[in-house]
Protein backbone atom coordinates (compact mmCIF):
# COMPACT_ATOMS: atom_id res chain seq x y z
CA UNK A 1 79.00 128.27 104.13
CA UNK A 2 76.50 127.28 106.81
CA UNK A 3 76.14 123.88 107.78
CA UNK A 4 73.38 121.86 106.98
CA UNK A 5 70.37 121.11 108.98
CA UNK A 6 69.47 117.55 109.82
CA UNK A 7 65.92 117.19 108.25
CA UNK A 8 62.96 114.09 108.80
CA UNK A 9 61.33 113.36 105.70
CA UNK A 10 58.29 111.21 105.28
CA UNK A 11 56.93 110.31 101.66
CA UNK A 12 53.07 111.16 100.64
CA UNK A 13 51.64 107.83 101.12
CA UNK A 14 52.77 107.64 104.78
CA UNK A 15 51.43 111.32 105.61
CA UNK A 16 48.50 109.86 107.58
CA UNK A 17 50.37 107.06 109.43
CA UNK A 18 50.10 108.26 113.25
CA UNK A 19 53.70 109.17 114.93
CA UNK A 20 53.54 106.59 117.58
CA UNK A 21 53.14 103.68 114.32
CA UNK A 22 56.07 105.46 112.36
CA UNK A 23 58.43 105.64 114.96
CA UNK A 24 58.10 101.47 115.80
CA UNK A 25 60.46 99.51 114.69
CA UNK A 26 58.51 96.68 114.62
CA UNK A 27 55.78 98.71 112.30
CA UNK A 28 58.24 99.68 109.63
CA UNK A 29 59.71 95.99 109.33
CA UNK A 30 56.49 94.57 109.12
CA UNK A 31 55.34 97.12 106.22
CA UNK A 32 58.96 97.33 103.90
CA UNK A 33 58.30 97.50 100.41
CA UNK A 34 59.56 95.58 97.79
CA UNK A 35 56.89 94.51 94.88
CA UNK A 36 56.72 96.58 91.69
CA UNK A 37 52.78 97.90 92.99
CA UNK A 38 54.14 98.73 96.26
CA UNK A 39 57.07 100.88 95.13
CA UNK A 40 55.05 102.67 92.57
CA UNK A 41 52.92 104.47 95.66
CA UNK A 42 55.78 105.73 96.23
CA UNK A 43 58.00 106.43 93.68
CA UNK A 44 57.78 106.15 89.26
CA UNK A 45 59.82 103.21 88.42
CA UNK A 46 62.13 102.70 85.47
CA UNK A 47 61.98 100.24 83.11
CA UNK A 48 65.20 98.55 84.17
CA UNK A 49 64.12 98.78 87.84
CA UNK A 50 60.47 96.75 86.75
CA UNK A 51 62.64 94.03 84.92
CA UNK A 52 64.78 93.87 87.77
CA UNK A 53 61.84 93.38 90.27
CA UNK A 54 60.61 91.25 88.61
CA UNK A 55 62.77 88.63 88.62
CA UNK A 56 63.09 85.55 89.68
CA UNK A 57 66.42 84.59 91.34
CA UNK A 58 67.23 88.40 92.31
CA UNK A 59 68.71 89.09 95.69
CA UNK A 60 66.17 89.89 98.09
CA UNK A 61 65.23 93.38 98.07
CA UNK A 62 62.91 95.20 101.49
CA UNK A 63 62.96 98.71 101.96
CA UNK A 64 61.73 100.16 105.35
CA UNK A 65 58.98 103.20 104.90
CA UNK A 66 61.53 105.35 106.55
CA UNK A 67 64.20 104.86 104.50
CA UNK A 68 62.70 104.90 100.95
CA UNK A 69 60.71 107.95 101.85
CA UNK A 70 65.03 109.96 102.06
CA UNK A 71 64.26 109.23 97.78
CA UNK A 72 63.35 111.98 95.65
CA UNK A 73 60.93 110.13 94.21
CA UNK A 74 61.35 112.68 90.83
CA UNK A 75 65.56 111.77 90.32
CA UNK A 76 65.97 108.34 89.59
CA UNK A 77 69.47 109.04 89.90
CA UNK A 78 69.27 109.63 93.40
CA UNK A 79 71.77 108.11 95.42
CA UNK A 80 69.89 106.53 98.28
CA UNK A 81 67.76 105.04 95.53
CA UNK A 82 71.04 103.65 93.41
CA UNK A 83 71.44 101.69 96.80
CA UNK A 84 68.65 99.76 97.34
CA UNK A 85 66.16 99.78 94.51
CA UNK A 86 67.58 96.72 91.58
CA UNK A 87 67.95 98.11 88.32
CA UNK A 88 68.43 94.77 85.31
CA UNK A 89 72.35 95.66 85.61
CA UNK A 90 72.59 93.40 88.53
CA UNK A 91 71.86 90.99 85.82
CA UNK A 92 74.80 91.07 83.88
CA UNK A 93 78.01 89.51 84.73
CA UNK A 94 81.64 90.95 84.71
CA UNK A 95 84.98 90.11 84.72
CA UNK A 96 86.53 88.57 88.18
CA UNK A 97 82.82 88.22 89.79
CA UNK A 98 82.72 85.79 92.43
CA UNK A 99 80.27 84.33 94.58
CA UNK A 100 82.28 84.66 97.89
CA UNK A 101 84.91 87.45 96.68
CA UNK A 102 86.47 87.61 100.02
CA UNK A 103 86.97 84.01 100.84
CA UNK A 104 85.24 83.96 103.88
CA UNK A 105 83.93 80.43 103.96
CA UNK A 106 87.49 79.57 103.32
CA UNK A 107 88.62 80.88 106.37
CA UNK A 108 85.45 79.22 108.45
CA UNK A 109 86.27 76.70 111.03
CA UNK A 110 82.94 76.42 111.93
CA UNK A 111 79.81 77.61 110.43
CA UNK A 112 79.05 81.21 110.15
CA UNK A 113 82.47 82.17 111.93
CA UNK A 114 85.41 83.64 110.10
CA UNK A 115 88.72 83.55 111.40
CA UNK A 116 90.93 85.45 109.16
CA UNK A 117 93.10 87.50 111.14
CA UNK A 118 95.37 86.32 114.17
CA UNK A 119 93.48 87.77 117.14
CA UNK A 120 89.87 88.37 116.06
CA UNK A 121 86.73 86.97 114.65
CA UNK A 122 84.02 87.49 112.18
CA UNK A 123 80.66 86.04 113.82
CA UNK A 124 77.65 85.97 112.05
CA UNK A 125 74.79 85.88 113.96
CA UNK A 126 72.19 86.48 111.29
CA UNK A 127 70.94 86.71 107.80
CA UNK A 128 68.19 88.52 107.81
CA UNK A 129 68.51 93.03 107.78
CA UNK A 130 66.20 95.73 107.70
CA UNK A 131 66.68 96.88 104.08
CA UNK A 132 69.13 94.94 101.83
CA UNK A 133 71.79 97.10 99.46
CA UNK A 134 72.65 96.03 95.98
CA UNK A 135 76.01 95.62 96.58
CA UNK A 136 76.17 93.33 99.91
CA UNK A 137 79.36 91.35 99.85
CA UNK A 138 77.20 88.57 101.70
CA UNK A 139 74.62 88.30 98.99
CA UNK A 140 75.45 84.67 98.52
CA UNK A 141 73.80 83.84 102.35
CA UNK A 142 71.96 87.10 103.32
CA UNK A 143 68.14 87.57 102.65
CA UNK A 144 68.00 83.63 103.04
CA UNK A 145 66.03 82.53 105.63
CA UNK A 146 66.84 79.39 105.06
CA UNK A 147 70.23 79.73 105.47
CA UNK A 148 70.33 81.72 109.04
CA UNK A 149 72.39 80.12 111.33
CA UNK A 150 71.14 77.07 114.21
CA UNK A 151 70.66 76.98 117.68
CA UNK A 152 73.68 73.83 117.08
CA UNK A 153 76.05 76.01 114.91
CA UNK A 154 75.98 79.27 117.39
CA UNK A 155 77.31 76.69 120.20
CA UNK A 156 79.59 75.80 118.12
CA UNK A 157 80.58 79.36 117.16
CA UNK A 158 81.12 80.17 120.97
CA UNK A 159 82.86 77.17 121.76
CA UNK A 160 85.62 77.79 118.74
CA UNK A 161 86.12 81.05 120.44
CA UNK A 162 86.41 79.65 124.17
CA UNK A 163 89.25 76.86 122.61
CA UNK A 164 90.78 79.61 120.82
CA UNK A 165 92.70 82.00 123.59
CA UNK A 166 94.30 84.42 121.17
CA UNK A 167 90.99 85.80 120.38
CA UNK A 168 90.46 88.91 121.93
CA UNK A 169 88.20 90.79 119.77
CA UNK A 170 84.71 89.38 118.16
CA UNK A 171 82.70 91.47 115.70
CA UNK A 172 79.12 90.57 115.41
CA UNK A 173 77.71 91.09 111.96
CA UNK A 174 75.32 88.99 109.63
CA UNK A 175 73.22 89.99 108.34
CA UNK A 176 72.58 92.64 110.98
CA UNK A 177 73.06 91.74 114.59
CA UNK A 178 70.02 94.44 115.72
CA UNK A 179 67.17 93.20 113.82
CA UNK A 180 67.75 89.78 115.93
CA UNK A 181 65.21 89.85 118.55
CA UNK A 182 66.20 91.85 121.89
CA UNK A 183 66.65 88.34 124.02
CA UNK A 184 68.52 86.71 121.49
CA UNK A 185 71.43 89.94 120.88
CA UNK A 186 71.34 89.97 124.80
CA UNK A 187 71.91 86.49 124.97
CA UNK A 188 74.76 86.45 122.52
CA UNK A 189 76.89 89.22 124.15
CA UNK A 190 75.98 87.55 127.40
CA UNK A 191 77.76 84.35 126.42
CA UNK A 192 80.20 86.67 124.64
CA UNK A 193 81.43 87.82 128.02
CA UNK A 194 81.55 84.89 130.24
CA UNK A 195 85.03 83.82 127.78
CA UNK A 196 87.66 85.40 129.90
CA UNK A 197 90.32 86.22 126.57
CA UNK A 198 87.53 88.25 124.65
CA UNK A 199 88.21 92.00 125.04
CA UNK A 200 86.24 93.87 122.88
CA UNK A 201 82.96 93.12 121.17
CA UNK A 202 81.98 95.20 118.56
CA UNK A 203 78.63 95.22 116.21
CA UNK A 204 78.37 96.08 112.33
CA UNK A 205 75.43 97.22 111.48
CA UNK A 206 72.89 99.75 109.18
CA UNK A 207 69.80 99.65 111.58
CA UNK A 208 70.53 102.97 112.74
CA UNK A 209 70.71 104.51 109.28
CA UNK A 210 67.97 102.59 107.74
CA UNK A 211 65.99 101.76 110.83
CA UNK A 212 67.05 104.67 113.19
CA UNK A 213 63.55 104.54 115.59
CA UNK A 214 65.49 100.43 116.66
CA UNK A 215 68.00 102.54 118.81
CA UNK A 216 65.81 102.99 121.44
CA UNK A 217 66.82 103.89 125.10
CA UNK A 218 66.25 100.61 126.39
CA UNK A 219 68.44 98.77 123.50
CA UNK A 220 70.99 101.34 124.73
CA UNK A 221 70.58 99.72 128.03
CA UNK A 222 70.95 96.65 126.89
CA UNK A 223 74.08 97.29 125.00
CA UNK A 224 76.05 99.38 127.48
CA UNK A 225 75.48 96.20 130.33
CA UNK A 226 78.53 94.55 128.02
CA UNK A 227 81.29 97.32 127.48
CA UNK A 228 83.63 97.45 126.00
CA UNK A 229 81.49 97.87 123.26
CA UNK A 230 82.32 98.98 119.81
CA UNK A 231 79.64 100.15 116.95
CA UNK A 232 80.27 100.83 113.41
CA UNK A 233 77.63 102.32 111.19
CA UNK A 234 77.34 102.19 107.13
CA UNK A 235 76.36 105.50 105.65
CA UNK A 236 77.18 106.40 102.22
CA UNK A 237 75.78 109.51 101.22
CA UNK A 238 75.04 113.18 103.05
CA UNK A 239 71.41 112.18 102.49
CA UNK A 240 71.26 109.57 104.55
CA UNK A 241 72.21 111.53 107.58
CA UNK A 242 68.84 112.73 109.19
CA UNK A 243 67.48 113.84 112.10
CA UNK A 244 66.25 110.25 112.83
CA UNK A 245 69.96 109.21 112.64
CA UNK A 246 71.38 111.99 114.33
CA UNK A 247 69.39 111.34 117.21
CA UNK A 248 70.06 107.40 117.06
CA UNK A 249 73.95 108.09 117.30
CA UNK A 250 73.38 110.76 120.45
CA UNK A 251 71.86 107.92 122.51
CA UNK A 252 74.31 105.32 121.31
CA UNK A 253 77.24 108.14 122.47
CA UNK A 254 75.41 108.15 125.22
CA UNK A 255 75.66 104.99 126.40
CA UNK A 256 79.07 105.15 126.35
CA UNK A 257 79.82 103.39 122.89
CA UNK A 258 82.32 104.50 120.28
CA UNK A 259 80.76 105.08 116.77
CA UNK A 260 82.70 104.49 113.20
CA UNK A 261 81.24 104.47 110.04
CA UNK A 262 82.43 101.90 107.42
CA UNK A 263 80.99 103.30 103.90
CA UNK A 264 81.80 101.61 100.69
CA UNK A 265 82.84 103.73 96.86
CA UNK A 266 80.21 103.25 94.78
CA UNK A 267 79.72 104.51 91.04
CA UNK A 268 77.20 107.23 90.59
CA UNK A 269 77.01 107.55 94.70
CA UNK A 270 79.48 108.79 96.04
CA UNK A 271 82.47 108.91 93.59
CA UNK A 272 83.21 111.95 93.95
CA UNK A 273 85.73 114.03 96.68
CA UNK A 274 82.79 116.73 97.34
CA UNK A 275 80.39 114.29 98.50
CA UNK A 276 82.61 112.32 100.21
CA UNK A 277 84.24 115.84 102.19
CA UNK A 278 80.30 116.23 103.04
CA UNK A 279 79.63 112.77 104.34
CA UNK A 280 82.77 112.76 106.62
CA UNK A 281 82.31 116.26 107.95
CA UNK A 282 78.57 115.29 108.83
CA UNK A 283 79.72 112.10 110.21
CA UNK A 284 81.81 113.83 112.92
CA UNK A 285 78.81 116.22 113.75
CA UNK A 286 77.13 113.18 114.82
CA UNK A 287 80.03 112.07 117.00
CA UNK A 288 80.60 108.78 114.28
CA UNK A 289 84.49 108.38 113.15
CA UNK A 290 84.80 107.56 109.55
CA UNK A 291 86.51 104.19 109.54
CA UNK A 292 86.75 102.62 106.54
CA UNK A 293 86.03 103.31 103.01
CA UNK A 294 85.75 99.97 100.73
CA UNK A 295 87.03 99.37 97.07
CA UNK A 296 83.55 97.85 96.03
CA UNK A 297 83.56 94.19 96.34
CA UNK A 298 83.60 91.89 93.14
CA UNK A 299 80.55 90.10 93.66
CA UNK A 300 77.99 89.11 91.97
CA UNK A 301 75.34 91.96 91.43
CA UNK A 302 77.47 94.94 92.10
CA UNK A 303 79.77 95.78 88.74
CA UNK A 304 77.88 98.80 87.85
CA UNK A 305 78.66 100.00 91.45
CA UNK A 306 82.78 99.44 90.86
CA UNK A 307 85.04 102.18 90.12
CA UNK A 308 88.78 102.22 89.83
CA UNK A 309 91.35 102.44 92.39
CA UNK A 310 92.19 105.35 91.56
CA UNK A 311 89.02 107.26 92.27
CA UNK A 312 89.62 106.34 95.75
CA UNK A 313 92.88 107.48 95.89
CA UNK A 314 91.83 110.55 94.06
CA UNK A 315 89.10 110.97 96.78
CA UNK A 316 91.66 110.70 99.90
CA UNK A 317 93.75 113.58 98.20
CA UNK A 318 91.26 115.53 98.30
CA UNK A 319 90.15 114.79 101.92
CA UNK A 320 93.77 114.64 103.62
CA UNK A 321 94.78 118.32 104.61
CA UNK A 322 91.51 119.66 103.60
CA UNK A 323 89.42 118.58 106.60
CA UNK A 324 90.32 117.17 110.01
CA UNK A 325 92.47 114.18 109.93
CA UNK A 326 90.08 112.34 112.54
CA UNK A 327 87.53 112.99 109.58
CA UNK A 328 89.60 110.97 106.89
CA UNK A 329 88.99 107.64 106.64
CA UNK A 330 91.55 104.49 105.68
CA UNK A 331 91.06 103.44 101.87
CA UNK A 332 90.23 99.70 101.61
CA UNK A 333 90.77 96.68 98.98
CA UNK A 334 89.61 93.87 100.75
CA UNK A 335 91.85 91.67 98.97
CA UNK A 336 90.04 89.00 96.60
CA UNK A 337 90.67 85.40 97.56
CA UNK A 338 91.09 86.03 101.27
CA UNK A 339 93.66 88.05 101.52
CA UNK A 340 91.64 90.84 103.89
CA UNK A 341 92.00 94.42 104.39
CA UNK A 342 94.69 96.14 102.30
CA UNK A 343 95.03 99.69 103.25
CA UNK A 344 95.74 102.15 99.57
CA UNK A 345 96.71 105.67 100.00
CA UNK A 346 98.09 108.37 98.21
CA UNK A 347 102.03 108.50 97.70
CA UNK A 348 103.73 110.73 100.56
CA UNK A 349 107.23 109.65 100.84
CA UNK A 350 109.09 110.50 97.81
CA UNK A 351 112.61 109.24 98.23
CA UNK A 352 114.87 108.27 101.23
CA UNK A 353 118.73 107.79 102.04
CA UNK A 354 120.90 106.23 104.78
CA UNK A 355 120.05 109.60 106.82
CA UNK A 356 117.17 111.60 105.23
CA UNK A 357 113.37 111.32 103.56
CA UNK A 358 111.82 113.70 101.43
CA UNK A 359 108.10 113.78 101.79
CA UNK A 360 105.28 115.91 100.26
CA UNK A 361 102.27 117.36 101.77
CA UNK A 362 98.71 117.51 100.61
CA UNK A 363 99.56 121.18 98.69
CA UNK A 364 102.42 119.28 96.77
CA UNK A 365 104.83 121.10 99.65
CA UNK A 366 107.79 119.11 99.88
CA UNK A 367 110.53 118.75 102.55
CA UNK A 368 113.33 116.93 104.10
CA UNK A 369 113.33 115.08 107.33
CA UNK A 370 116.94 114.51 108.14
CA UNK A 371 116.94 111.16 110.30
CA UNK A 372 119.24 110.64 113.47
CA UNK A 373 122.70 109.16 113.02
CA UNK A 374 122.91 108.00 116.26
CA UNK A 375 119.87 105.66 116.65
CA UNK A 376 120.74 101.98 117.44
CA UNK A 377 117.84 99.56 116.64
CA UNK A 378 119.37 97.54 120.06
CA UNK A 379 118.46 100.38 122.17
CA UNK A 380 115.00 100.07 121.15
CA UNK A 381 112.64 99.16 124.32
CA UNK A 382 112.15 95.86 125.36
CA UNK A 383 109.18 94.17 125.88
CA UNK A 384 108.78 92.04 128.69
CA UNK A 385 104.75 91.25 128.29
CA UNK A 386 103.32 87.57 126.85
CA UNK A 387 104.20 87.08 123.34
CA UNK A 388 101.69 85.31 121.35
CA UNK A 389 103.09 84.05 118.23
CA UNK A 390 101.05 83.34 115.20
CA UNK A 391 102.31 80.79 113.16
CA UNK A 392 101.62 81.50 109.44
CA UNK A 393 100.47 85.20 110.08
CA UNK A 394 103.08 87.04 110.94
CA UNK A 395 103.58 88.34 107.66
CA UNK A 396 106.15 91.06 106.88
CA UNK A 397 106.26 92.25 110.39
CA UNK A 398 107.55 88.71 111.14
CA UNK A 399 110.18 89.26 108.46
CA UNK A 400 111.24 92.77 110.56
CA UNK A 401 111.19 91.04 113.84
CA UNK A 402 113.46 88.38 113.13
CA UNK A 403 111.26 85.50 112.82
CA UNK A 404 111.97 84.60 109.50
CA UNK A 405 114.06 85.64 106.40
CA UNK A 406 111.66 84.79 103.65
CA UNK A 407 107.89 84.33 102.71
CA UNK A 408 107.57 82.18 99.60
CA UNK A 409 104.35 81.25 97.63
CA UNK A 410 102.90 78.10 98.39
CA UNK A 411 104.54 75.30 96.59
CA UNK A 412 107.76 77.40 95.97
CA UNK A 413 110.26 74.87 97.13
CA UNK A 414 108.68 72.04 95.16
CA UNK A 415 108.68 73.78 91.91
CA UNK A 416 112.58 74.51 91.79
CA UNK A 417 113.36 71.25 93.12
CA UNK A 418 112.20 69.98 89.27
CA UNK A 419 111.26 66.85 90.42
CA UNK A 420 115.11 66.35 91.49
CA UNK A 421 116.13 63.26 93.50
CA UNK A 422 117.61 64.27 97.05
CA UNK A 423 121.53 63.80 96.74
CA UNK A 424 124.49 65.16 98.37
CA UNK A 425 124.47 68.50 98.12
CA UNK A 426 121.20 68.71 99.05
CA UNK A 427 120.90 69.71 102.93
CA UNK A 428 118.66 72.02 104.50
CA UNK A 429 120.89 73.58 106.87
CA UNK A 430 122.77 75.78 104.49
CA UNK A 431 119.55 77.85 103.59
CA UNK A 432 119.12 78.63 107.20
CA UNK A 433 120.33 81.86 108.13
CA UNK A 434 122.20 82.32 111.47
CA UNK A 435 120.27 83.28 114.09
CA UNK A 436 116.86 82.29 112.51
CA UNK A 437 115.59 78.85 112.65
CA UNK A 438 118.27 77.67 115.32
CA UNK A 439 115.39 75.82 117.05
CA UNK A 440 114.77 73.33 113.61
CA UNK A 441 118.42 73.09 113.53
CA UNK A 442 119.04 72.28 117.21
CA UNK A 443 116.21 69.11 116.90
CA UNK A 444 118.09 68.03 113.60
């Protein structure tokens, strides 16, 4: 089978517009479409997608010329359409739908900062994008102008990070960090840099798939000044790969700056392991490392979009051992409440002993690995660099390394205590395991 070519595509009603207008950035925000008259130039509407547009309180919806000219205007099943055009099923509530699914104003010490994991932040610098899909996580804040973030709350954002030492990796999202104007992004990863602990910055963003002409040489410039520097697209579908984008991620290789893509499983999309072997082979023809693929997000707007675990797992079967393993991306639940990334794959390891596993390959091929006998967990090598504990965080890998001996649910201890008085054989000590928690016992 040959490979595909990387088209450009331009719908009917922009055949006149001159080359040097189409390929500005600043021309195809300033012209995104997103009343019922305006899409109807350029493609029939539905019913459901008038209603929909038509409402009131709907999250925003802007389309860039570009990007709604990759619809076939004659499938309105067509996935790049499915992604940013409302249909009335973003009116209907389901089960488990939250307004901030993932907690992230939970885990906010400061406005528009997230700090859910031990050594990095979320910062969100924006809340505006170039085109807005159906299913943003974020639809609670993005769209809003009115509730981007203020001169008063970045300095804040910074200075959390500058008191914070164990941060050593910030991703800017929003939003989208490269719709901001160039000064302000320059300013940001300026400031960014002058805080000695932060390592790596890295950007999430969809400019360059729905807004490829913004990834111009001289934002290339810009962006290679503050390496390390870490970019992570969102493509979907094989469709959205063009020409445009191709050339976007050549300058951004370019410049020095690794590429991932973080795409999310969406009903009717991309649900489907042929698509999906497609998208990831294409990916890595344009030098971008599929990343991530999300479990669709419960929030509001997006149940028509959700599928069932197990299509993802179904998908990663049929990706694993049938394309390159730097094309197969890690299956994500981004756990609801707050609980962040949980990584879901297929089953491998089917049994184990005291000296032997038995694993299975993609073809069903099973085998034995017979373990050493002579492995001593004490000769394992020592490290002698900083440690940086994380109260709270640690987790199960705390458990393994010897920090603690249990993790119990929140409020654990005061439920079995039934509302007990303290007496005499009630002492702390004798649920402290030797070894672990000889500091406590030491200030007792």
């Amino acid at each position: 089978m040959s490979k595909r070519e990387f088209t450009s595509k331009r719908a009917p009603i922009y055949a006149d517009i001159p080359d040097e207008k189409w390929s500005n950035w600043r021309w195809q925000l300033s012209n995104r479409i997103n009343t019922v008259e305006e899409f109807e130039k350029v493609i029939p509407l539905t019913e459901s997608e008038r209603k929909a547009l038509r409402a009131t309180d709907l999250f925003r919806v802007d389309i860039t010329p570009y990007f709604i000219s990759l619809i076939d205007p004659n499938d309105p099943d067509d996935p790049i359409r499915k992604q940013v055009v409302p249909t009335d099923r973003e009116m209907v509530p389901f089960t488990a739908m939250m307004e901030d699914s993932l907690a992230e104003d939970r885990h906010s010490p400061v406005p528009g900062l997230v700090h859910r994991y031990p050594d990095r932040v979320l910062m969100l610098v924006t809340t505006q994008c170039a085109s807005y899909c159906r299913y943003c996580t974020r639809s609670r804040m993005v769209g809003d102008p009115s509730a981007t973030f203020s001169r008063a709350e970045f300095e804040m954002q910074l200075e959390y990070i500058k008191n914070t030492p164990q941060v050593r990796d910030v991703l800017l999202s929003g939003g989208d960090p490269l719709v901001l104007a160039p000064k302000i992004l320059e300013e940001i990863l300026q400031r960014l840099r002058e805080i000695e602990h932060v390592e790596i910055v890295r950007i999430g963003s969809r400019v360059p798939v729905f807004l490829p002409m913004r990834v111009t040489d001289e934002l290339c410039d810009v962006l290679q000044k503050y390496h390390p520097l870490w970019l992570n697209i969102h493509v979907n579908h094989p469709n959205e790969i063009t020409r445009e984008l191709a050339e976007a991620t050549d300058r951004l290789s370019r410049a020095g700056i690794p590429l991932g893509n973080q795409s999310v499983l969406l009903a009717g999309v991309n649900d489907n392991v042929h698509i999906q072997r497609q998208l990831v082979q294409e990916l890595v023809r344009i030098r971008v490392r599929p990343y991530y693929l999300y479990q669709c997000d419960l929030v509001e707007g997006a149940g028509h979009f959700r599928t069932p675990v197990g299509k993802g797992i179904e998908i990663l079967e049929g990706l694993r051992g049938h394309t390159s393993g730097y094309a197969v991306p890690m299956y994500i639940v981004d756990a609801p409440g707050g609980g962040g990334k949980i990584p879901v794959t297929p089953n491998y390891l089917l049994s184990m002993s005291d000296h032997k596993v038995i694993l299975r390959n993609y073809e069903g091929y099973v085998t034995t690995y017979e373990e050493p006998t002579d492995y001593l967990p004490s000769d394992a090598a020592k490290y002698k660099g900083e440690k940086r504990p994380e109260p709270g965080q640690s987790g199960v890998s705390g458990l393994l390394d010897g920090e603690d001996m249990f993790i119990k649910p929140e409020g654990f201890d005061e439920v079995h205590d039934r509302h007990g008085v303290q007496h005499r054989l009630k002492d702390k000590r004798k649920w402290v395991p030797l070894g672990i928690g000889n500091e406590e016992k030491e200030q007792e």
